[in-house]
N, C-alpha and C. Protein backbone atom coordinates (compact mmCIF):
# COMPACT_ATOMS: atom_id res chain seq x y z
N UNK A 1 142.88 -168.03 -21.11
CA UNK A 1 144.07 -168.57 -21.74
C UNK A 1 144.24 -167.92 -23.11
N UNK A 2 145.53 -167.87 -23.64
CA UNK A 2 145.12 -167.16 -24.59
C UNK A 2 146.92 -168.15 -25.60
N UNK A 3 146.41 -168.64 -26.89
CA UNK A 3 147.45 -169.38 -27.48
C UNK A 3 147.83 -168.49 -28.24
N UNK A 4 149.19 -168.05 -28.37
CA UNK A 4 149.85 -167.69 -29.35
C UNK A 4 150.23 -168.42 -30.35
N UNK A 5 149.94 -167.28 -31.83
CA UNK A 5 150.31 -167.73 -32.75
C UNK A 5 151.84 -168.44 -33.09
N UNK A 6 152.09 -170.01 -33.79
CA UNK A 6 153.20 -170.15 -33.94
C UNK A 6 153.46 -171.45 -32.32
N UNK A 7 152.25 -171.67 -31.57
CA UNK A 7 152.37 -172.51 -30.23
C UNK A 7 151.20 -173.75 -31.18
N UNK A 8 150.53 -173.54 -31.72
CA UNK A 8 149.57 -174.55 -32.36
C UNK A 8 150.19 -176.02 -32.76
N UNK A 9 149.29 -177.19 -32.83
CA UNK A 9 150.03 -178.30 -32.94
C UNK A 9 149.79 -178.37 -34.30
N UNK A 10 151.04 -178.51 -35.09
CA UNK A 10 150.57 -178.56 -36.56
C UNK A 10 150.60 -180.44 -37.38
N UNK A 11 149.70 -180.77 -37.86
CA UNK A 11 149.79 -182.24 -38.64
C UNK A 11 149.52 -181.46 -40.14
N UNK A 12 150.93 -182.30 -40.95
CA UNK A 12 150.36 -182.22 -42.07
C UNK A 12 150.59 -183.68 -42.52
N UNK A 13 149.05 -183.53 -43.18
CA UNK A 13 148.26 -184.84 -43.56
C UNK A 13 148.30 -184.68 -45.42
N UNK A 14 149.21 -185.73 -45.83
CA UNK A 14 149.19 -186.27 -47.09
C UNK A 14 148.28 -186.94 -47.77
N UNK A 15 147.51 -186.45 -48.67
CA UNK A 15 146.45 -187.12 -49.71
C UNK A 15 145.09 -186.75 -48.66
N UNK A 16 144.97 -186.02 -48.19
CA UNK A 16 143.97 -185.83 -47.17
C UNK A 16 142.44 -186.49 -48.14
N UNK A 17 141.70 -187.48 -47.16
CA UNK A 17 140.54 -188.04 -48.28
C UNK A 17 140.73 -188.35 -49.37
N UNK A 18 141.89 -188.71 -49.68
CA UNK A 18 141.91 -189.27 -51.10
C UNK A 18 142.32 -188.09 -52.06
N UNK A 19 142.79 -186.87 -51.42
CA UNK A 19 143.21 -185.79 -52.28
C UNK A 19 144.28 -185.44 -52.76
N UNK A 20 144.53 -184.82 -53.22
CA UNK A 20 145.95 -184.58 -54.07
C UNK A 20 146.97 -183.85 -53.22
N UNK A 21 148.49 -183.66 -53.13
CA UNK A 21 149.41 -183.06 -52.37
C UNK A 21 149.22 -183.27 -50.53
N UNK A 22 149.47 -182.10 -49.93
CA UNK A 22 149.23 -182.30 -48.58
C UNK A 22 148.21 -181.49 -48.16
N UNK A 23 147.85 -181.45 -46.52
CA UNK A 23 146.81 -180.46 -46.07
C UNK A 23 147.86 -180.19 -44.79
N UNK A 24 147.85 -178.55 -44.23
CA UNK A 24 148.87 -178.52 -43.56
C UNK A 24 147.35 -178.49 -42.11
N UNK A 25 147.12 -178.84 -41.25
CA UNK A 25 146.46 -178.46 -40.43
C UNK A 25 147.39 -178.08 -38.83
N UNK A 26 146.44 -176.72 -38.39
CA UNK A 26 146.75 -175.52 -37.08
C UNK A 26 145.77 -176.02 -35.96
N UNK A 27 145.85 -176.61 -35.55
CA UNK A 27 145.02 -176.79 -34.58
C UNK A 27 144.89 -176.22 -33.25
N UNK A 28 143.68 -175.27 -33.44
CA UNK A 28 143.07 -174.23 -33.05
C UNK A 28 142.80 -174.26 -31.26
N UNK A 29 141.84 -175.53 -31.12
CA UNK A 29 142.00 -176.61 -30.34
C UNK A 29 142.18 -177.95 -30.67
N UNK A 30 142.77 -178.79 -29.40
CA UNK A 30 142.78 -180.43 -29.34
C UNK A 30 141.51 -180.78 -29.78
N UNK A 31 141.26 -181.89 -29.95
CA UNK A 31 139.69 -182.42 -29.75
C UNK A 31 139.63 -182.58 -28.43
N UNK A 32 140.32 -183.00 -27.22
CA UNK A 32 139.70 -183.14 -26.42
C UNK A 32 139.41 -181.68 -24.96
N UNK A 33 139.83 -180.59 -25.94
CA UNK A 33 139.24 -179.20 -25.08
C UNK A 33 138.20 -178.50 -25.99
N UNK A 34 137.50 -179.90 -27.01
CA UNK A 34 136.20 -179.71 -27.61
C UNK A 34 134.98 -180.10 -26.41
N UNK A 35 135.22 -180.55 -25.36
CA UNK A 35 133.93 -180.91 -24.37
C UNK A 35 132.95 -181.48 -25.26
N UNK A 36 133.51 -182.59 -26.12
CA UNK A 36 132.84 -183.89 -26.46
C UNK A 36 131.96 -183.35 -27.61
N UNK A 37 132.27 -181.84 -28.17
CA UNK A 37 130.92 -181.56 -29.05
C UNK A 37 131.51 -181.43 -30.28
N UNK A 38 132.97 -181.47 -30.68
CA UNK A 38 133.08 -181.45 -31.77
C UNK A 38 134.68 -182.51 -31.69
N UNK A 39 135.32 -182.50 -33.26
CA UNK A 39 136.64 -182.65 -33.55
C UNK A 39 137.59 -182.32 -33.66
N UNK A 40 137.49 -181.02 -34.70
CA UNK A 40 138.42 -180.86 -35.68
C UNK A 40 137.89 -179.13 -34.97
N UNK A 41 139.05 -177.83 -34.39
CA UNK A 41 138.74 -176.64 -34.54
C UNK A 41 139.70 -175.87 -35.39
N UNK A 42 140.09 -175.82 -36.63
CA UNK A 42 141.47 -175.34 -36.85
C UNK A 42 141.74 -174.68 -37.85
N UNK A 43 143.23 -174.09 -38.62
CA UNK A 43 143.11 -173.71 -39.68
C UNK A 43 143.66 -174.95 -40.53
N UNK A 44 143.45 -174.28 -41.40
CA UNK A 44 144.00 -175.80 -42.85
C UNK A 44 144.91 -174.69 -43.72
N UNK A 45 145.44 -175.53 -44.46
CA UNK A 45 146.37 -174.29 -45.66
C UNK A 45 146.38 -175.69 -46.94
N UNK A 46 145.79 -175.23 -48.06
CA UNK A 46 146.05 -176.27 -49.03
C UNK A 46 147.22 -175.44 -50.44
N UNK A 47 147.86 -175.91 -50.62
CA UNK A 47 149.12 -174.85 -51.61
C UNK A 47 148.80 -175.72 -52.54
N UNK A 48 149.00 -174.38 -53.67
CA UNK A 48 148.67 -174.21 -55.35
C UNK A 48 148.44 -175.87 -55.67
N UNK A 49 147.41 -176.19 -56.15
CA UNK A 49 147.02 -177.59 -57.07
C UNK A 49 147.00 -178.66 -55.96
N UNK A 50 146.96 -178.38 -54.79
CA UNK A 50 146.24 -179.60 -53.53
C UNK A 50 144.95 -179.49 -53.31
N UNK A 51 144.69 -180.33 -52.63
CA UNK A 51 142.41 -180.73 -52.37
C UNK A 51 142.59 -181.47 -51.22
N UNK A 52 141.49 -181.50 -50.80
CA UNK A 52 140.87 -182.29 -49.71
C UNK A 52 139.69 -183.16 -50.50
N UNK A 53 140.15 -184.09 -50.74
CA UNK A 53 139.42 -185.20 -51.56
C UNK A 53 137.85 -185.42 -50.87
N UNK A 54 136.95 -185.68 -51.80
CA UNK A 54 135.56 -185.59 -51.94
C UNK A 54 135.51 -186.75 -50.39
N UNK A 55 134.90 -186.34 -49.43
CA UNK A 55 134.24 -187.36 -47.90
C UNK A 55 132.67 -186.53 -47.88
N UNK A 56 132.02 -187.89 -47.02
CA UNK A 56 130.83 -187.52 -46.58
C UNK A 56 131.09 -187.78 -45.12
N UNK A 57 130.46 -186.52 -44.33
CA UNK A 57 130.25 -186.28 -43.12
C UNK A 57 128.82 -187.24 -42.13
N UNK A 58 129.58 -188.59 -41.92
CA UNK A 58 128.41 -189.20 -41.29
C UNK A 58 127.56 -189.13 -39.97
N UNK A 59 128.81 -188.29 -38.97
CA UNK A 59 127.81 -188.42 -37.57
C UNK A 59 128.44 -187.05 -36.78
N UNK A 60 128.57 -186.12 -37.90
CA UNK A 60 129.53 -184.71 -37.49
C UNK A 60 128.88 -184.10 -38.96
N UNK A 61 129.17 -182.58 -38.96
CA UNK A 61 128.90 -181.88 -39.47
C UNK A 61 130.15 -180.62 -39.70
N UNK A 62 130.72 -180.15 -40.78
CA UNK A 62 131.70 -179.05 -41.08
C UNK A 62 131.62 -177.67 -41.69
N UNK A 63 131.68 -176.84 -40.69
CA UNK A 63 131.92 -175.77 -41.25
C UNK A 63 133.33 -175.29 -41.57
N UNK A 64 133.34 -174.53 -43.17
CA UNK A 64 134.32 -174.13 -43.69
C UNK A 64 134.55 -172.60 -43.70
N UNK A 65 135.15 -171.81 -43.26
CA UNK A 65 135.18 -170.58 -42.82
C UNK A 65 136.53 -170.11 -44.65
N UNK A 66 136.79 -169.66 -45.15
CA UNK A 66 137.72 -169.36 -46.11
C UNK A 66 138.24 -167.74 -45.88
N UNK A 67 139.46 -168.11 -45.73
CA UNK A 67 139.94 -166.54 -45.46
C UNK A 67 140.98 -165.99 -46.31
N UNK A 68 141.46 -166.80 -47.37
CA UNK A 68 141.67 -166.50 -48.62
C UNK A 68 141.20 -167.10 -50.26
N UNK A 69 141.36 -166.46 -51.17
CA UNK A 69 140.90 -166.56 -52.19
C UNK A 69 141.60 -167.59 -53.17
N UNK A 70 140.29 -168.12 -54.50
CA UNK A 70 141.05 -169.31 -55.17
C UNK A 70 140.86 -170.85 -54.58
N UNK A 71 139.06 -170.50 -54.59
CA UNK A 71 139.24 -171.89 -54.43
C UNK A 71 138.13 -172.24 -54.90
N UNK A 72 137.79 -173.77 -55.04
CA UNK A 72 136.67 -174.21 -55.29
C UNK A 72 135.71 -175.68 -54.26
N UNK A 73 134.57 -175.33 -54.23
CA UNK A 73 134.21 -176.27 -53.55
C UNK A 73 133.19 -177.30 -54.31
N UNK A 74 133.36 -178.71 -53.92
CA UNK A 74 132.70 -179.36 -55.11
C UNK A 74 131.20 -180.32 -53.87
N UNK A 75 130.12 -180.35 -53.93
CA UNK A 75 129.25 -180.74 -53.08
C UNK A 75 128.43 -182.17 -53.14
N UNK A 76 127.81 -182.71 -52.49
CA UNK A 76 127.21 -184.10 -52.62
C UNK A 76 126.48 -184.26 -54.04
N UNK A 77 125.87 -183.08 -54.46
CA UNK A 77 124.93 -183.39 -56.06
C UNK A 77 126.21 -182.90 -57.33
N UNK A 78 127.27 -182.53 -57.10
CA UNK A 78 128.58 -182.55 -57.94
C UNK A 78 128.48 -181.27 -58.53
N UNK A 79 127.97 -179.94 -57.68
CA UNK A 79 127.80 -178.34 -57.95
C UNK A 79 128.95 -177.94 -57.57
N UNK A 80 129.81 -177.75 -58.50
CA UNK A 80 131.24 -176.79 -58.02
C UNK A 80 131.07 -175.49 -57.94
N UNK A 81 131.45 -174.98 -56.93
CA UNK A 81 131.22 -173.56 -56.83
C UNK A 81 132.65 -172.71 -56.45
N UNK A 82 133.04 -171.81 -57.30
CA UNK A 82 134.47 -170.53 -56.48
C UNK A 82 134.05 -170.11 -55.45
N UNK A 83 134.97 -170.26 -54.20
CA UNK A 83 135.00 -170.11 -53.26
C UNK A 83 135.76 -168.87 -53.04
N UNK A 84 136.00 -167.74 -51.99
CA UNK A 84 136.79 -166.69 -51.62
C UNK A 84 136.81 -166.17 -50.16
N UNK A 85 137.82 -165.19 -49.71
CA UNK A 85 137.94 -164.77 -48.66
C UNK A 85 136.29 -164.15 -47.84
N UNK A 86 135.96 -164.84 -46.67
CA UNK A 86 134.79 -164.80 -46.49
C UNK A 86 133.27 -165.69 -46.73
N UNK A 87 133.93 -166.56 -47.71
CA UNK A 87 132.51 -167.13 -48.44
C UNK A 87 132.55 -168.29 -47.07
N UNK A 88 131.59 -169.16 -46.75
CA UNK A 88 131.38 -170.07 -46.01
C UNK A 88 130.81 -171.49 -46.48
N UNK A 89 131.46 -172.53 -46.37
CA UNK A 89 130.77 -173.70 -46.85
C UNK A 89 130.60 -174.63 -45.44
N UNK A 90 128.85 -174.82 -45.64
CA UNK A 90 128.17 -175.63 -44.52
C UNK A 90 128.15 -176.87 -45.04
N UNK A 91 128.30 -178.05 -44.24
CA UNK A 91 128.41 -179.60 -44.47
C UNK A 91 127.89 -180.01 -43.40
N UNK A 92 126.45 -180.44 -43.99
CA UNK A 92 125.63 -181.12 -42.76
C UNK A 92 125.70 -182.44 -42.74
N UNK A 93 125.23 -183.08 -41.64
CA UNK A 93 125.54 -184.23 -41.61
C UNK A 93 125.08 -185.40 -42.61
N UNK A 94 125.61 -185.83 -43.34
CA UNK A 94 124.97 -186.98 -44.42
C UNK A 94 125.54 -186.02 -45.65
N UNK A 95 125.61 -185.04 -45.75
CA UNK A 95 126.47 -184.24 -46.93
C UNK A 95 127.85 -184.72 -47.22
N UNK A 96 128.62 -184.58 -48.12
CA UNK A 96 129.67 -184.52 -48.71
C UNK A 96 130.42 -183.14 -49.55
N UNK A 97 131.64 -183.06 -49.19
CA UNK A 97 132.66 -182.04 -49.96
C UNK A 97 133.94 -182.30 -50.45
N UNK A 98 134.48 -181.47 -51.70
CA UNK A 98 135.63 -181.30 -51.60
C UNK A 98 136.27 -180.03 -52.00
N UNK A 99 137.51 -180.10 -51.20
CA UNK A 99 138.10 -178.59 -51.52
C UNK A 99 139.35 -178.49 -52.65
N UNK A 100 139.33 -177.95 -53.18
CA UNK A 100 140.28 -177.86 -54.39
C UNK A 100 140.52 -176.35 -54.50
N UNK A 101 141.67 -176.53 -53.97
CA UNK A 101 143.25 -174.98 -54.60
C UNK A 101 142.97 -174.52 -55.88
N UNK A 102 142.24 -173.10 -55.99
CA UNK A 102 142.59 -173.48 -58.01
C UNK A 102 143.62 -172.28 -58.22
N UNK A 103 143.64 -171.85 -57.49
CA UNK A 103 145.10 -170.92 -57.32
C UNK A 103 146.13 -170.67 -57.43
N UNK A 104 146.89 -169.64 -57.13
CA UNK A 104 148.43 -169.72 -57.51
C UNK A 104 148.93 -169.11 -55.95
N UNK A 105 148.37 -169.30 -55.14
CA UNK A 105 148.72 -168.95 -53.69
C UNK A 105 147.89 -169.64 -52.81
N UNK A 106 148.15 -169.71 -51.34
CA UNK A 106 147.74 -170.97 -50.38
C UNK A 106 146.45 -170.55 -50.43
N UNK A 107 145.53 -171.36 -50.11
CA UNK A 107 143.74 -171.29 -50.04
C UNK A 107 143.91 -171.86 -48.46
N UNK A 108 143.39 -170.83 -47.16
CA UNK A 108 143.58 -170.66 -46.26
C UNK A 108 142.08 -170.65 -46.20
N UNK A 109 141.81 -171.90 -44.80
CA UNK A 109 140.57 -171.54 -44.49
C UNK A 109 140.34 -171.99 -42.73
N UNK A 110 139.50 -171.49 -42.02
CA UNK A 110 138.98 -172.05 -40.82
C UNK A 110 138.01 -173.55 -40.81
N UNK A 111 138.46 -174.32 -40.51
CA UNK A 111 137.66 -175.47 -40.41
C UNK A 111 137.17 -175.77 -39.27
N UNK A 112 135.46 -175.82 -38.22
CA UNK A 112 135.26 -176.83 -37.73
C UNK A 112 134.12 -177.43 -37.43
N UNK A 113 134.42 -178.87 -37.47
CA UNK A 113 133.83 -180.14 -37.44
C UNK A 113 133.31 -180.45 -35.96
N UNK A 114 131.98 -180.29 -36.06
CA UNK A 114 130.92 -180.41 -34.45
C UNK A 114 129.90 -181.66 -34.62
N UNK A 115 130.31 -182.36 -33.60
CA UNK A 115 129.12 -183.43 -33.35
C UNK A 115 127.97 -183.28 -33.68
N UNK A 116 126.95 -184.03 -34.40
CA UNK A 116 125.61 -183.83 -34.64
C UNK A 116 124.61 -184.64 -33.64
């Protein structure tokens, strides 16, 4: 099978976690053509001065794939780190993140969230 770009189901989710502006999410797959092992397979787009407000990952785990630049990620012990095209942020289970735009263009990243 093969999905073309522009066929994806898009939600955009306001204050995502308690965060600022919207989160546009691409969903890559459904959850349920995850075969029960994950949630979330998708892209995200957060525009100039939006976040994905600080959550902890209780019985799932997230990988953050970033495929553009300008961003920052903030972690469970409160280590902010610049994020960029390529960098990867792992969220294991019992961890916490948040993503914050510090940019002046969309902070584009791959998100997904797999059962632990």
């Amino acid at each position: 099978m093969i999905r073309k770009k522009g066929t994806y189901k898009i939600d955009i989710r306001k204050q995502m976690m308690g965060g600022l502006g919207q989160f546009v999410v691409e969903n890559i797959l459904n959850p349920d053509e995850m075969h029960e092992k994950g949630r979330l397979f998708a892209r995200g787009t957060l525009a100039p001065g939006c976040t994905v407000g600080y959550h902890v990952h209780v019985k799932d785990m997230e990988i953050c794939h970033f495929l553009s630049v300008s961003g920052q990620v903030r972690d469970q012990d409160g280590v902010v780190t610049t994020v960029g095209a390529g960098d990867t942020n792992i969220v294991e289970v019992g961890q916490g993140h948040e993503i914050v735009n510090t940019g002046d263009t969309d902070l584009v990243y791959i998100a997904l969230i797999l059962y632990k």
